[in-house]
Protein backbone atom coordinates (compact mmCIF):
# COMPACT_ATOMS: atom_id res chain seq x y z
CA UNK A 1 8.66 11.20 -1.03
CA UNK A 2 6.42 10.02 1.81
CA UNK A 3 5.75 13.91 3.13
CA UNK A 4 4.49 14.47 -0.75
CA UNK A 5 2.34 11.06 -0.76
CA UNK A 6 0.78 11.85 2.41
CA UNK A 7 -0.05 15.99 1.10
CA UNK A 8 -1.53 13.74 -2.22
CA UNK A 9 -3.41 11.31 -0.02
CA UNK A 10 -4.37 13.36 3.13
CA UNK A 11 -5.53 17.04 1.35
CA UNK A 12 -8.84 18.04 3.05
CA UNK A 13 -11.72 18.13 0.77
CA UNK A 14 -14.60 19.50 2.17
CA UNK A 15 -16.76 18.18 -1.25
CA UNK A 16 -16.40 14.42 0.20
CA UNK A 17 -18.29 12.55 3.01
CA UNK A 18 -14.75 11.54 4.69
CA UNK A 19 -13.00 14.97 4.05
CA UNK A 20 -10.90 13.06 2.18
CA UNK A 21 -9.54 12.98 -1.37
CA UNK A 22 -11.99 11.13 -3.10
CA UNK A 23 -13.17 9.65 -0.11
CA UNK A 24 -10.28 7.45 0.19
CA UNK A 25 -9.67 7.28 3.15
CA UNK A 26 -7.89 4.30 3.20
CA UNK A 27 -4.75 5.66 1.27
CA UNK A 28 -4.53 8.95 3.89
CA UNK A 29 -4.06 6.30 6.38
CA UNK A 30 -1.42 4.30 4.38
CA UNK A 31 -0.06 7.29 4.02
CA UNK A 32 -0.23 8.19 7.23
CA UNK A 33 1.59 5.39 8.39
CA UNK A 34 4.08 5.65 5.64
CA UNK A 35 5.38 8.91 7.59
CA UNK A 36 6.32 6.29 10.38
CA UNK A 37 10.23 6.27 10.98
CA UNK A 38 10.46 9.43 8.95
CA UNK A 39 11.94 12.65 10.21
CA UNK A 40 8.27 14.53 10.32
CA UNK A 41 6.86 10.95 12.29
CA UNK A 42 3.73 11.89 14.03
CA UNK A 43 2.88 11.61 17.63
CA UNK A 44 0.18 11.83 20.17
CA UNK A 45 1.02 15.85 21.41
CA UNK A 46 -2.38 15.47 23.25
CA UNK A 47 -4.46 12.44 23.49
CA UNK A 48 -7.45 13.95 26.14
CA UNK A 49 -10.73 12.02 26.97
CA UNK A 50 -12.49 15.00 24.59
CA UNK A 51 -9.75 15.30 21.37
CA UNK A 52 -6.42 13.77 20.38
CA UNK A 53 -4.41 16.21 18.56
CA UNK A 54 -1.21 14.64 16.67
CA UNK A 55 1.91 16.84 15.15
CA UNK A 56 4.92 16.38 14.46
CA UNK A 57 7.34 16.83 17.76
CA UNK A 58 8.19 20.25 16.49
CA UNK A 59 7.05 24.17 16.92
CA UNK A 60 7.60 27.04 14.94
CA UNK A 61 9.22 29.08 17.27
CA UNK A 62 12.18 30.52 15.92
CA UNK A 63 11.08 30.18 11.98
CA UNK A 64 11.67 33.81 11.58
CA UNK A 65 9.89 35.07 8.19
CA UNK A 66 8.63 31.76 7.45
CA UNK A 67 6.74 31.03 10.59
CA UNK A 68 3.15 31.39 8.54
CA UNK A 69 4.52 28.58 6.22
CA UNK A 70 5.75 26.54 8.94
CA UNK A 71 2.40 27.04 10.40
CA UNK A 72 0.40 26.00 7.50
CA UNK A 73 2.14 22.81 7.44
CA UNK A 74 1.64 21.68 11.17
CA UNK A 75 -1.78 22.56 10.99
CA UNK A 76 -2.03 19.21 7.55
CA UNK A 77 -1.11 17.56 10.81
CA UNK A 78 -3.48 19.21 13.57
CA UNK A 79 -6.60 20.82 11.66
CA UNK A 80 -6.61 18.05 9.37
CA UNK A 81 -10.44 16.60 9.04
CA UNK A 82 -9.40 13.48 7.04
């Protein structure tokens, strides 16, 4: 699927110059855009003069007992160095 290429692709790595899986950063971005027309599509939540933070157009308000999951998985969107 294009959610799994782009967790393959897009994993920070903190042992690479790019933060990138072995500094391909190329193929994060490929799969980056691959998430385009997708139900997870990426946008601009906050595109400042000092940071642009993308996410998905989603929260995890109401995720109940899985709200730390749902967390970790916005933040391969927000936190993500690569």
């Amino acid at each position: 699927s294009r959610l799994a290429d782009f967790h393959a692709n897009c994993q920070a790595s903190f042992q690479s110059l790019t933060s990138c899986p072995g500094d391909n950063y190329q193929a994060c971005l490929g799969s980056y855009t691959g998430l385009i027309g997708f139900d997870m599509t990426p946008n601009y939540v906050d595109a400042s003069t000092t940071s642009i933070t993308i996410s998905p157009w989603c929260s995890c308000k109401g995720s109940g007992n899985l709200e730390e999951e749902c967390e970790k998985f916005l933040r391969d969107f927000t936190e993500n160095p690569c």
